[in-house]
Each structure stands twice: as C-alpha cells, then as structure tokens.
PDB file of N, CA and C in Angstrom:
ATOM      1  N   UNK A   1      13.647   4.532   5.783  1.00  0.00           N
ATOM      2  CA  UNK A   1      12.302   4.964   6.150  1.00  0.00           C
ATOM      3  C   UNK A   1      11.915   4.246   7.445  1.00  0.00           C
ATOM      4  N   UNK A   2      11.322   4.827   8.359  1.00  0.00           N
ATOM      5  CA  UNK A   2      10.944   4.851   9.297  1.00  0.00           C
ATOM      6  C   UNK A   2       9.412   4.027   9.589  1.00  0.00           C
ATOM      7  N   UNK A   3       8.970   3.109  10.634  1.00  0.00           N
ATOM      8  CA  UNK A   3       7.476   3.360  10.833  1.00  0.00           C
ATOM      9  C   UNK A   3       6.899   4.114  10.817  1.00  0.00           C
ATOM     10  N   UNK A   4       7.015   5.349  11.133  1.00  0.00           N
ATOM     11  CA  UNK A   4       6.265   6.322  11.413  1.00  0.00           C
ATOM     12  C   UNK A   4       6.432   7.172  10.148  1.00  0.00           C
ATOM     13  N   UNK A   5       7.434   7.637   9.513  1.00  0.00           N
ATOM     14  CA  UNK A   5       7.178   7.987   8.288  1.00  0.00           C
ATOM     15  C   UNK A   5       6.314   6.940   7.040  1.00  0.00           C
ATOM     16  N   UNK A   6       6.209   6.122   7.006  1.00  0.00           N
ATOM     17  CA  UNK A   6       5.726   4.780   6.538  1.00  0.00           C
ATOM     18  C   UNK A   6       4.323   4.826   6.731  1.00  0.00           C
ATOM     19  N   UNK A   7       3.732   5.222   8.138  1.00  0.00           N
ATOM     20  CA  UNK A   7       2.683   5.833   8.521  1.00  0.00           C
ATOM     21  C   UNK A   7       2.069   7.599   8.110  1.00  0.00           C
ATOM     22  N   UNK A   8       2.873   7.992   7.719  1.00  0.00           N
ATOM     23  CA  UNK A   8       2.590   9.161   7.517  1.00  0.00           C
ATOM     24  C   UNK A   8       2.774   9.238   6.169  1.00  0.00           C
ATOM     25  N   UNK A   9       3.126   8.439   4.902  1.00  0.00           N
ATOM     26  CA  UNK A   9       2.787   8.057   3.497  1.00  0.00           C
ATOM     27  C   UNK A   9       1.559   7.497   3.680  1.00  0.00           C
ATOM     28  N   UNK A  10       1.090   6.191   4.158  1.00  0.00           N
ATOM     29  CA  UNK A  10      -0.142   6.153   4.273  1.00  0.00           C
ATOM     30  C   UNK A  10      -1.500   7.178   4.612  1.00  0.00           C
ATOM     31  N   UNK A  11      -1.098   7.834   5.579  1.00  0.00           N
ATOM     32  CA  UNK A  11      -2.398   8.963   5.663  1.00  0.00           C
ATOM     33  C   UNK A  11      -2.365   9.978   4.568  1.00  0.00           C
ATOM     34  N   UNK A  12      -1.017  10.248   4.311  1.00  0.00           N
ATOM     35  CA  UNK A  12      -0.685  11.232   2.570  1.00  0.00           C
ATOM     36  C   UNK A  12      -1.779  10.795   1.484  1.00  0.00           C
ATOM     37  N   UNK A  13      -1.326   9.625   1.154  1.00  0.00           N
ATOM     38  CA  UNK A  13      -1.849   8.624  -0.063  1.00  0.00           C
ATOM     39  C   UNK A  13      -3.204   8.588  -0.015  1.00  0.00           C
ATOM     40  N   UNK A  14      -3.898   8.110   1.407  1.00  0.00           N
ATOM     41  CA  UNK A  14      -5.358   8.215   1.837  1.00  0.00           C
ATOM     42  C   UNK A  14      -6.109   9.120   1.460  1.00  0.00           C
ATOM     43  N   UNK A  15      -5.164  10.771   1.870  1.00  0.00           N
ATOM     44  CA  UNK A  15      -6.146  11.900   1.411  1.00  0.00           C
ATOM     45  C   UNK A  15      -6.068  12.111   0.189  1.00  0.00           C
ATOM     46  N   UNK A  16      -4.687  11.758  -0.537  1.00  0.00           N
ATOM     47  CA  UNK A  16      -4.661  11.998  -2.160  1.00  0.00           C
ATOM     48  C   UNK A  16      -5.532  11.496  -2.940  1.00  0.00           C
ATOM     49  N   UNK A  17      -5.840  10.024  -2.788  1.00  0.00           N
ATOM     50  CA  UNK A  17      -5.864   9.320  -3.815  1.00  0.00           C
ATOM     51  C   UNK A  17      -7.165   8.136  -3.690  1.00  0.00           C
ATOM     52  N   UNK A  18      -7.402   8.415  -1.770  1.00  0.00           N
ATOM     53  CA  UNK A  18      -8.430   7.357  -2.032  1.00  0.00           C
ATOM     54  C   UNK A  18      -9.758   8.174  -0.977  1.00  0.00           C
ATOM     55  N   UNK A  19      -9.289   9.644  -0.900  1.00  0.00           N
ATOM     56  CA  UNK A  19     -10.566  10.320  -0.759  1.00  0.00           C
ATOM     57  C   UNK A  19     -10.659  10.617   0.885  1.00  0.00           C
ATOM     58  N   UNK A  20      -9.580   9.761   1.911  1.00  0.00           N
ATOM     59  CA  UNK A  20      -9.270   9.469   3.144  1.00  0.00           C
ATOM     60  C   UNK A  20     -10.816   7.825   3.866  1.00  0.00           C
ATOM     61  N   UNK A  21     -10.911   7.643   2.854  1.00  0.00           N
ATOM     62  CA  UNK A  21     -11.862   6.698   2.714  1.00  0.00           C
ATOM     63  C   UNK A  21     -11.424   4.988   3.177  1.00  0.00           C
ATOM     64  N   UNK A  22      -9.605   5.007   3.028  1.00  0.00           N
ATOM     65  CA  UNK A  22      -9.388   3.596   3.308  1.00  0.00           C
ATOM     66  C   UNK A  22      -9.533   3.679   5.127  1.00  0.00           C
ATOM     67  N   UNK A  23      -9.429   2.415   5.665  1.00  0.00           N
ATOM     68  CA  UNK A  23      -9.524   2.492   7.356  1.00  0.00           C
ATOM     69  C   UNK A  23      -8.317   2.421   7.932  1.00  0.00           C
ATOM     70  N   UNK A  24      -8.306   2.962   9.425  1.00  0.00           N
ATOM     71  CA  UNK A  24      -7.230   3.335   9.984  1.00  0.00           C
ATOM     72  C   UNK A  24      -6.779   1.891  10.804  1.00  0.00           C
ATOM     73  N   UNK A  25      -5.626   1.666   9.692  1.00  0.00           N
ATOM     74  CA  UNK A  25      -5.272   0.220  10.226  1.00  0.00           C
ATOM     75  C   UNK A  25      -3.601   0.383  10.253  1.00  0.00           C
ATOM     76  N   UNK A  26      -2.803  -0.431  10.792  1.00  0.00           N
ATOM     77  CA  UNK A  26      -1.371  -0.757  11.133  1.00  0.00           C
ATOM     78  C   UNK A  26      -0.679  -0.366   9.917  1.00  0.00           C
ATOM     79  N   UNK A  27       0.240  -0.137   9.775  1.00  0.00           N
ATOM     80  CA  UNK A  27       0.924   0.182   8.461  1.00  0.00           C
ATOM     81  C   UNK A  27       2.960   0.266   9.437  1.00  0.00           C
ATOM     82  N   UNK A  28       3.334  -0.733   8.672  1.00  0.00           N
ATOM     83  CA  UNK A  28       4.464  -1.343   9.130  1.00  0.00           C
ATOM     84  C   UNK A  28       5.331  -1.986   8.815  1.00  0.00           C
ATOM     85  N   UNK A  29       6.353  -1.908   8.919  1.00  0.00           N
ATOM     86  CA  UNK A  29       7.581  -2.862   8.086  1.00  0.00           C
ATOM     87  C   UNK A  29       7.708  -4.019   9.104  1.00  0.00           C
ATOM     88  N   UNK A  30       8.298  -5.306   8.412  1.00  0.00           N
ATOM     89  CA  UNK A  30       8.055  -6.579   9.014  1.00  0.00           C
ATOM     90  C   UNK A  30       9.195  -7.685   8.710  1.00  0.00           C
ATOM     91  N   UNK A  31       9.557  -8.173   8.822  1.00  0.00           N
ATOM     92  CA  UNK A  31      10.410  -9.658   8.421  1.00  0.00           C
ATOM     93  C   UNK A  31       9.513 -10.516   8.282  1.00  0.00           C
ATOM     94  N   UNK A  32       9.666 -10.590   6.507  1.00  0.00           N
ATOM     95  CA  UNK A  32       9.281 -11.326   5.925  1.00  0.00           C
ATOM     96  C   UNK A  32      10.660 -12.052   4.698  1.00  0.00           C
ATOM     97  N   UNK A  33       9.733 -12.934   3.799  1.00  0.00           N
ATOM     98  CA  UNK A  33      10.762 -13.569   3.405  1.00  0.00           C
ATOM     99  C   UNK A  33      11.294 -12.808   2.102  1.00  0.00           C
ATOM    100  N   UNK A  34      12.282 -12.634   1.142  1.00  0.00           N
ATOM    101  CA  UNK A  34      12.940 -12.167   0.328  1.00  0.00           C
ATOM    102  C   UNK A  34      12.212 -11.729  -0.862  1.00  0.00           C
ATOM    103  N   UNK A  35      11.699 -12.525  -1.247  1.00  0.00           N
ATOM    104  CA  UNK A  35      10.611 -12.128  -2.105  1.00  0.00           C
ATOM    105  C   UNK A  35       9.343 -11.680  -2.143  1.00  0.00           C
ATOM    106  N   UNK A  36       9.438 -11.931  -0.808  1.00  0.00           N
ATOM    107  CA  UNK A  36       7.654 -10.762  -0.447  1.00  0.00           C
ATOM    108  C   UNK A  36       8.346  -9.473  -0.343  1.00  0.00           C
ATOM    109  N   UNK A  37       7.880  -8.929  -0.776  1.00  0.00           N
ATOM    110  CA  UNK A  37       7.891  -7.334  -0.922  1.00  0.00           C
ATOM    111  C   UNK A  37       6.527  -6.802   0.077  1.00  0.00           C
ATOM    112  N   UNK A  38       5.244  -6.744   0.679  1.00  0.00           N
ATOM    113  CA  UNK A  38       4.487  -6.758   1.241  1.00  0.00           C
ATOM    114  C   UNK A  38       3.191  -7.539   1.218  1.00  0.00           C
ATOM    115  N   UNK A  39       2.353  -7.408   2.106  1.00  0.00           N
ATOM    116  CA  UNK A  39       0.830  -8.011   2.256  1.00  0.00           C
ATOM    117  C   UNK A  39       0.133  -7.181   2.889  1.00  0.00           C
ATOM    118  N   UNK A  40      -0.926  -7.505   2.474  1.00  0.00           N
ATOM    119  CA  UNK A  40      -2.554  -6.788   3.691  1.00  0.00           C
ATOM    120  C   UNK A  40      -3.013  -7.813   4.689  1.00  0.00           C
ATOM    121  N   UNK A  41      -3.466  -7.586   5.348  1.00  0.00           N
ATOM    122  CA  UNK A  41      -3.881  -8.432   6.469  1.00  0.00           C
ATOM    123  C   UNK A  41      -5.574  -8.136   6.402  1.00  0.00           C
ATOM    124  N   UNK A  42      -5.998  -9.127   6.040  1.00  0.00           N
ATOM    125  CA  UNK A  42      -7.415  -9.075   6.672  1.00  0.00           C
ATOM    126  C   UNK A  42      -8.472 -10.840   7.396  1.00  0.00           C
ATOM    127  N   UNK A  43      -8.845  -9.540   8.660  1.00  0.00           N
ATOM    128  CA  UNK A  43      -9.391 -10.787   9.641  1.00  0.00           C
ATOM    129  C   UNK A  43     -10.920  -9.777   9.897  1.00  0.00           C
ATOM    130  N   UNK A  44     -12.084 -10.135   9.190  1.00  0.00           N
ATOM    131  CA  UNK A  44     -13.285 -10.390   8.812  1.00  0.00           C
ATOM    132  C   UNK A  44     -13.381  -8.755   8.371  1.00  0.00           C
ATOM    133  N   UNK A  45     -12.079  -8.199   8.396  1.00  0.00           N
ATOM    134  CA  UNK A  45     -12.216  -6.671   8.140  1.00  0.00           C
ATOM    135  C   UNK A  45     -10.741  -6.486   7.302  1.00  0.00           C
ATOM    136  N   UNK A  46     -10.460  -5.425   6.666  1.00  0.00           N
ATOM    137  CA  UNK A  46      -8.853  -5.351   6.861  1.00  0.00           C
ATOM    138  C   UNK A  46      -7.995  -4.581   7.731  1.00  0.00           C
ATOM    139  N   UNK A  47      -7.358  -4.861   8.528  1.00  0.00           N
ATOM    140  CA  UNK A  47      -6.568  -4.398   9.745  1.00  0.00           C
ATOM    141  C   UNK A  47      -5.006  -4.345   9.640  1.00  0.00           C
ATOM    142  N   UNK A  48      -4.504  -4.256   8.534  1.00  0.00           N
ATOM    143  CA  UNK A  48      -3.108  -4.112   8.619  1.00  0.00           C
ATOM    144  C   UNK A  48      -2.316  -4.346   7.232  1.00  0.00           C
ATOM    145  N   UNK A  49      -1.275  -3.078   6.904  1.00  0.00           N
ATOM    146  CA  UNK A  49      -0.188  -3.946   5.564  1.00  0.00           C
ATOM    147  C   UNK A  49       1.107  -3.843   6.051  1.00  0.00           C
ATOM    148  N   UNK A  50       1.427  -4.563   5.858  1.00  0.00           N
ATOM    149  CA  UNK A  50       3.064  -4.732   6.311  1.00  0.00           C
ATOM    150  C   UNK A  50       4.224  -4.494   4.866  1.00  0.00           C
ATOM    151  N   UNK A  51       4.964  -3.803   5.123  1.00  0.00           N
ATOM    152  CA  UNK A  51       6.222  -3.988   4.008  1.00  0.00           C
ATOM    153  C   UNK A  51       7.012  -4.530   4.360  1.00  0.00           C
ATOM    154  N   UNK A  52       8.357  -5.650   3.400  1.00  0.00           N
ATOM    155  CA  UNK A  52       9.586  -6.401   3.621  1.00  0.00           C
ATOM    156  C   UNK A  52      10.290  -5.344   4.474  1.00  0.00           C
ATOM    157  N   UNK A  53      10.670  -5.511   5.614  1.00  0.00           N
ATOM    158  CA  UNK A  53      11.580  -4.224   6.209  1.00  0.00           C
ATOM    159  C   UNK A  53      13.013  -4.193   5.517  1.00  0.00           C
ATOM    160  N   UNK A  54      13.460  -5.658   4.369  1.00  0.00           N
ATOM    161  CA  UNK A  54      14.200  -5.487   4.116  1.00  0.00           C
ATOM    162  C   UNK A  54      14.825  -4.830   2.496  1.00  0.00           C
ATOM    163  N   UNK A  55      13.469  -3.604   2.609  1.00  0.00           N
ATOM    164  CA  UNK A  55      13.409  -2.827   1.623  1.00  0.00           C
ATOM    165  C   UNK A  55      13.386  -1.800   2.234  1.00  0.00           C
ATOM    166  N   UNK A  56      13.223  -1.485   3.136  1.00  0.00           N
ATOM    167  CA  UNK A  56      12.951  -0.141   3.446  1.00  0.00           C
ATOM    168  C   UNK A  56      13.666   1.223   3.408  1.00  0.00           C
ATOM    169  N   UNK A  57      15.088   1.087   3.209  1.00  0.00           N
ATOM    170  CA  UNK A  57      16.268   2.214   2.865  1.00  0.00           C
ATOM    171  C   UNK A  57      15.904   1.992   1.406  1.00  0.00           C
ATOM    172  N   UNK A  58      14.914   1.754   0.815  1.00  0.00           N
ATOM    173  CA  UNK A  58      14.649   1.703  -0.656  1.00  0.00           C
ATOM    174  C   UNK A  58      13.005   2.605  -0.752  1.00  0.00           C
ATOM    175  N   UNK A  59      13.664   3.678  -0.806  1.00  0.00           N
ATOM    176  CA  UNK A  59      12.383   4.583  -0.308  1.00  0.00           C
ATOM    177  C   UNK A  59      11.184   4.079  -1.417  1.00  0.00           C
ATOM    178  N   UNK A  60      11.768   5.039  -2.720  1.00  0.00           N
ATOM    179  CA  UNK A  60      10.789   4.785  -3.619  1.00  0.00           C
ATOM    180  C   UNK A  60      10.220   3.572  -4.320  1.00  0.00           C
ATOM    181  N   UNK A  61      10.982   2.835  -3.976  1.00  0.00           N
ATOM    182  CA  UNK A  61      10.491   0.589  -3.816  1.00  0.00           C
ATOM    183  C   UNK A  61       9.200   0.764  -3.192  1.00  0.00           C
ATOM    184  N   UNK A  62       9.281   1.243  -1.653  1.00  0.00           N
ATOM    185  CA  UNK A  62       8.259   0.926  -0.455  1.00  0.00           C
ATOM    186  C   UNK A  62       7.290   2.071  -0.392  1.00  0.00           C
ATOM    187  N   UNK A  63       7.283   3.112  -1.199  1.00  0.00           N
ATOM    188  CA  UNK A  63       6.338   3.699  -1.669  1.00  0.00           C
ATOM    189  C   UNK A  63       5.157   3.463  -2.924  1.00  0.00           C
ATOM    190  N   UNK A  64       5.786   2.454  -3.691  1.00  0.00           N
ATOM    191  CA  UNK A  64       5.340   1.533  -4.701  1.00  0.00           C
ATOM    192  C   UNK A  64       4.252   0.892  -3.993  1.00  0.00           C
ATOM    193  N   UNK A  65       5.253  -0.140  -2.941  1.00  0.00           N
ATOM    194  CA  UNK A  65       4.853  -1.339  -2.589  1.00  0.00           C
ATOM    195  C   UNK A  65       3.311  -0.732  -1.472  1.00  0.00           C
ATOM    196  N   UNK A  66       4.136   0.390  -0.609  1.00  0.00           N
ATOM    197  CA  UNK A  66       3.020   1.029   0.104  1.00  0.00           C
ATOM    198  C   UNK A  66       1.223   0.952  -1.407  1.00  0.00           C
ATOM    199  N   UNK A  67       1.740   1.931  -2.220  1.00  0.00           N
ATOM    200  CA  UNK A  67       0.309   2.515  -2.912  1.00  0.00           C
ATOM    201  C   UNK A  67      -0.570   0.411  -3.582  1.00  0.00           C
ATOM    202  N   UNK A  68       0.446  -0.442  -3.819  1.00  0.00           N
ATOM    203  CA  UNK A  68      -0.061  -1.419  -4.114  1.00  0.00           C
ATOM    204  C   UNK A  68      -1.108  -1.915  -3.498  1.00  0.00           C
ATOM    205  N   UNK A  69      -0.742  -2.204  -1.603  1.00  0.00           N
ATOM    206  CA  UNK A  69      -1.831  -2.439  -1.033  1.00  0.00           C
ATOM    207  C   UNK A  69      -2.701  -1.849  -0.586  1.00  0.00           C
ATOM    208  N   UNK A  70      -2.081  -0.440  -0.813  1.00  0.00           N
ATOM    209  CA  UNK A  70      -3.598   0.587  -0.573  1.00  0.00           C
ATOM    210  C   UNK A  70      -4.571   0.209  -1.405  1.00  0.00           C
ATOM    211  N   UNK A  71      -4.071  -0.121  -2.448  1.00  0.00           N
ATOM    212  CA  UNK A  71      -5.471  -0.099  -3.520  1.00  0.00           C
ATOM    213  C   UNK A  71      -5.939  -1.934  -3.238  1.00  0.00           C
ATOM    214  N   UNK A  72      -5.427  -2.531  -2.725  1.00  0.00           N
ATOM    215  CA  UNK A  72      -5.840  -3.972  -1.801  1.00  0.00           C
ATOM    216  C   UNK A  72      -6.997  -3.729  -0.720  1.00  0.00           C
ATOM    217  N   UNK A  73      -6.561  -2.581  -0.215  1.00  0.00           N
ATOM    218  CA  UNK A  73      -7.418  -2.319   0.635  1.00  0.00           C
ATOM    219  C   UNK A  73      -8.619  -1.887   0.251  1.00  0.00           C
ATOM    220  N   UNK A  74      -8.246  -1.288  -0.785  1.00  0.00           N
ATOM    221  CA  UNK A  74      -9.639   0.261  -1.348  1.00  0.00           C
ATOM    222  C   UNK A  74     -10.935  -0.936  -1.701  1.00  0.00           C
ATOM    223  N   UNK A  75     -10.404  -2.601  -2.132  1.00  0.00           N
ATOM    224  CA  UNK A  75     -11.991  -3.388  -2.800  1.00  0.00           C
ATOM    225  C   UNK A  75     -11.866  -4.611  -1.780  1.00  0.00           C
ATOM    226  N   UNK A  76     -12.911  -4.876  -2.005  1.00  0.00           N
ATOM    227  CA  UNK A  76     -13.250  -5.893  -1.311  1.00  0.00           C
ATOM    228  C   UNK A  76     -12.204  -7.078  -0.842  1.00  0.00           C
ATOM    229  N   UNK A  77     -12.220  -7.672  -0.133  1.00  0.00           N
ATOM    230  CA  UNK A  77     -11.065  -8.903   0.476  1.00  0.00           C
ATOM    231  C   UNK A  77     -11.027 -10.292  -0.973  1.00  0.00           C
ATOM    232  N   UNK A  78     -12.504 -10.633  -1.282  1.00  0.00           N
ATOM    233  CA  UNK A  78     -12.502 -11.188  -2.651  1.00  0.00           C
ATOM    234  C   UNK A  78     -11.572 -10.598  -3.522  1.00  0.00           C
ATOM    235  N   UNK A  79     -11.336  -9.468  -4.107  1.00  0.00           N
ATOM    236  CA  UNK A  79     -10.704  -9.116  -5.007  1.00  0.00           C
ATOM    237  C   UNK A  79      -9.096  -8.878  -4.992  1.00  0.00           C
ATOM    238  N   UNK A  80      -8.521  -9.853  -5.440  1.00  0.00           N
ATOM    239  CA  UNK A  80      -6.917  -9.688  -5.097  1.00  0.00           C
ATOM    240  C   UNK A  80      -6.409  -8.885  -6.382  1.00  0.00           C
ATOM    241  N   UNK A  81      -5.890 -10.117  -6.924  1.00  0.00           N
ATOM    242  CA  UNK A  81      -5.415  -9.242  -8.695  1.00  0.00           C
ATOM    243  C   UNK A  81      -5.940  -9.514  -9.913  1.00  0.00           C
ATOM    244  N   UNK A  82      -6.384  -9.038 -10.675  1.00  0.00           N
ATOM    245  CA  UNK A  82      -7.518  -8.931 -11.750  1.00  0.00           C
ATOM    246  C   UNK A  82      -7.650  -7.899 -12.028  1.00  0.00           C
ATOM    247  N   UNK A  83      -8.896  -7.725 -13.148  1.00  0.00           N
ATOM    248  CA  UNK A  83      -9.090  -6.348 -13.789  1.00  0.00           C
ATOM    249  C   UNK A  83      -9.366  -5.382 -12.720  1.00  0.00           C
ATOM    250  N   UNK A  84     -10.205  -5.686 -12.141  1.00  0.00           N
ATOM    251  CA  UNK A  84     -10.467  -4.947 -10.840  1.00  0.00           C
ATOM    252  C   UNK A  84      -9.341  -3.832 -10.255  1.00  0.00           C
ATOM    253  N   UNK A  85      -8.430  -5.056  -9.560  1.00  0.00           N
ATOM    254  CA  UNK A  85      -7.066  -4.565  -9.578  1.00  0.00           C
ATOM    255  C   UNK A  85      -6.507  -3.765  -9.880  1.00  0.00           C
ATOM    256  N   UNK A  86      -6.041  -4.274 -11.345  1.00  0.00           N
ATOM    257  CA  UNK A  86      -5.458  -3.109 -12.644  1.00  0.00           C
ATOM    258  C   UNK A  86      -6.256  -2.010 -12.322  1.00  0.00           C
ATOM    259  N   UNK A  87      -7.490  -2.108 -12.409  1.00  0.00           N
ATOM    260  CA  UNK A  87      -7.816  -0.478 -12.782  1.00  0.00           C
ATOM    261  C   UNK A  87      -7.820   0.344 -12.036  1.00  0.00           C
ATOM    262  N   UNK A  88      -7.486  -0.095 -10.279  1.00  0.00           N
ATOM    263  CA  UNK A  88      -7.128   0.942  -9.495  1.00  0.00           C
ATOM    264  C   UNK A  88      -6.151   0.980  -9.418  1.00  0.00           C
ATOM    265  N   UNK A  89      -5.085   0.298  -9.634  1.00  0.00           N
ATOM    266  CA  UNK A  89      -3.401   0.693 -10.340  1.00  0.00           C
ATOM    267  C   UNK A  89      -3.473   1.877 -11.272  1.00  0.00           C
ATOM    268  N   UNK A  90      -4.200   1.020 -12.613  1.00  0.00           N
ATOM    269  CA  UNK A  90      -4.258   2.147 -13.610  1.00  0.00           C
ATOM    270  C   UNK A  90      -4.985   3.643 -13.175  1.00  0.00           C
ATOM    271  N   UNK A  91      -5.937   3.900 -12.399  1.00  0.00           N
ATOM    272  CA  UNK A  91      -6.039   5.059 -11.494  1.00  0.00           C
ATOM    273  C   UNK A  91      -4.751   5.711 -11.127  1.00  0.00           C
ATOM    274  N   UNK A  92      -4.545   5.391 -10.015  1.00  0.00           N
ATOM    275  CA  UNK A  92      -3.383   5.414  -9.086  1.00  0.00           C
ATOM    276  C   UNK A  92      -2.738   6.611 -10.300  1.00  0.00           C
ATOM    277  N   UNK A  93      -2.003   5.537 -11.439  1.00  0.00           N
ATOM    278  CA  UNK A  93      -1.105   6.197 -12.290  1.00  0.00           C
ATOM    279  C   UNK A  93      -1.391   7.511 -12.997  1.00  0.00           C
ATOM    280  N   UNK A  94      -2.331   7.116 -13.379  1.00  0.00           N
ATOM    281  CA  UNK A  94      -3.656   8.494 -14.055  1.00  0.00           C
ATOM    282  C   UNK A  94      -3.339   9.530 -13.566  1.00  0.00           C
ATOM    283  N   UNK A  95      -3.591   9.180 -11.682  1.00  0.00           N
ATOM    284  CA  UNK A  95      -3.435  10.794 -11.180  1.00  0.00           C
ATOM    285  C   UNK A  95      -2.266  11.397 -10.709  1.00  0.00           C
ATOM    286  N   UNK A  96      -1.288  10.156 -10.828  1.00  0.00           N
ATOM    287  CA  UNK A  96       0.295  10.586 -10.966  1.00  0.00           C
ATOM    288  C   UNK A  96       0.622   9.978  -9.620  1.00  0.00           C
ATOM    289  N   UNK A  97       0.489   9.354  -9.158  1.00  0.00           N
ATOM    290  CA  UNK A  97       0.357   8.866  -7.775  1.00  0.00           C
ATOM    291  C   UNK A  97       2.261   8.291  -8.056  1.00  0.00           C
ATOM    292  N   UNK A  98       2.459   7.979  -8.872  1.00  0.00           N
ATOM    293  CA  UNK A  98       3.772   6.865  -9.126  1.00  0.00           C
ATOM    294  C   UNK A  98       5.171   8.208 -10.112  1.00  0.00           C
ATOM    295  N   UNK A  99       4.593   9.369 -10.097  1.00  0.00           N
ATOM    296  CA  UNK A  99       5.106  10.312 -10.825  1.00  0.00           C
ATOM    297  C   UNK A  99       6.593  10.520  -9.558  1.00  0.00           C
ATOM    298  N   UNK A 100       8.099  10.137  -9.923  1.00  0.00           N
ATOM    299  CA  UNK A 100       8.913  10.666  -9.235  1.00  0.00           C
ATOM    300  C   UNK A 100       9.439   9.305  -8.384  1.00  0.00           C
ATOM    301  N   UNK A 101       8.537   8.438  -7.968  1.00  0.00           N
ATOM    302  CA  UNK A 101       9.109   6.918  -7.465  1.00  0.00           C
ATOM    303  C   UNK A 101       9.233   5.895  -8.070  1.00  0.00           C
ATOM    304  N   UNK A 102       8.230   5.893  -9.643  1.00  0.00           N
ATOM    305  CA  UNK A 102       7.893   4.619 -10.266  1.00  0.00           C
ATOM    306  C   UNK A 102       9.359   4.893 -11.413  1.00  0.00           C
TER     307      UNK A 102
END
C-alpha cells in the first residue's frame, strides 16, 4: 500500500463511518519502532496519523490500524483508550467497518 492509497482509505472511512466530519490532516506511513503499529499526532489540534511503514504490504493490518486512529481522532485529545474508546471501536464494528480485514 501506497501513501496515497493510504490517503484515499482515509477519505473512504471519513465518508463511511465518521460522517466526513474527521479533519483533513496527513495520513502516512513512517519508521517507527517494531511494535508501534501507528499514532495520531496532535499539536493544540490533531494534524496527522502515521502507520509502521513496516506493515504496510500488510494491507488488511493497516486498514485496522488506519480505522483505530480514526476513531482517535473522532474524540477529544483527552480521550485515548477507555470506554469512550471502545465504543467507537464497538461502532466501527456494528457498521461492519472491520467486515473482510478484521
């Protein structure tokens, strides 16, 4: 997978699932370390998620990992993982968002 396809799951996901409501921020594969699988970036806003690039020939991994921080993005910067969390996971799943990759 590509940046730009990587980018173009993100605007997919946006209109599916979060209404096209999240903001138009960086979406990108990165070198990071082995066990990060991805992060969000936020600086007094959120501006960016990055995926392990060394997942990325792992489509349906980084489509996971993609919808994870979407829903990072969708609440507040306070809210990491918690019920909160879960329940826009548990969304996510509801509307099949994970149907075919998970």
């Amino acid at each position: 997978m590509t940046n730009k396809q990587l980018r173009g799951w993100y605007t997919k996901y946006n209109k599916l699932y979060f209404g096209g409501q999240l903001p138009k921020i960086y979406v990108r594969f990165a070198k990071m370390p082995k066990d990060t699988f991805g992060f969000s970036t936020y600086i007094g806003d959120w501006v960016g998620i990055e995926l392990n690039r060394t997942y990325k020939h792992w489509l349906k991994f980084s489509r996971c990992v993609l919808l994870h921080e979407m829903v990072h993005i969708s609440l507040p910067k306070k809210i990491m993982h918690g019920p909160r969390f879960e329940k826009g996971m548990q969304r996510l799943a509801k509307l099949g968002a994970f149907m075919g990759i998970w």
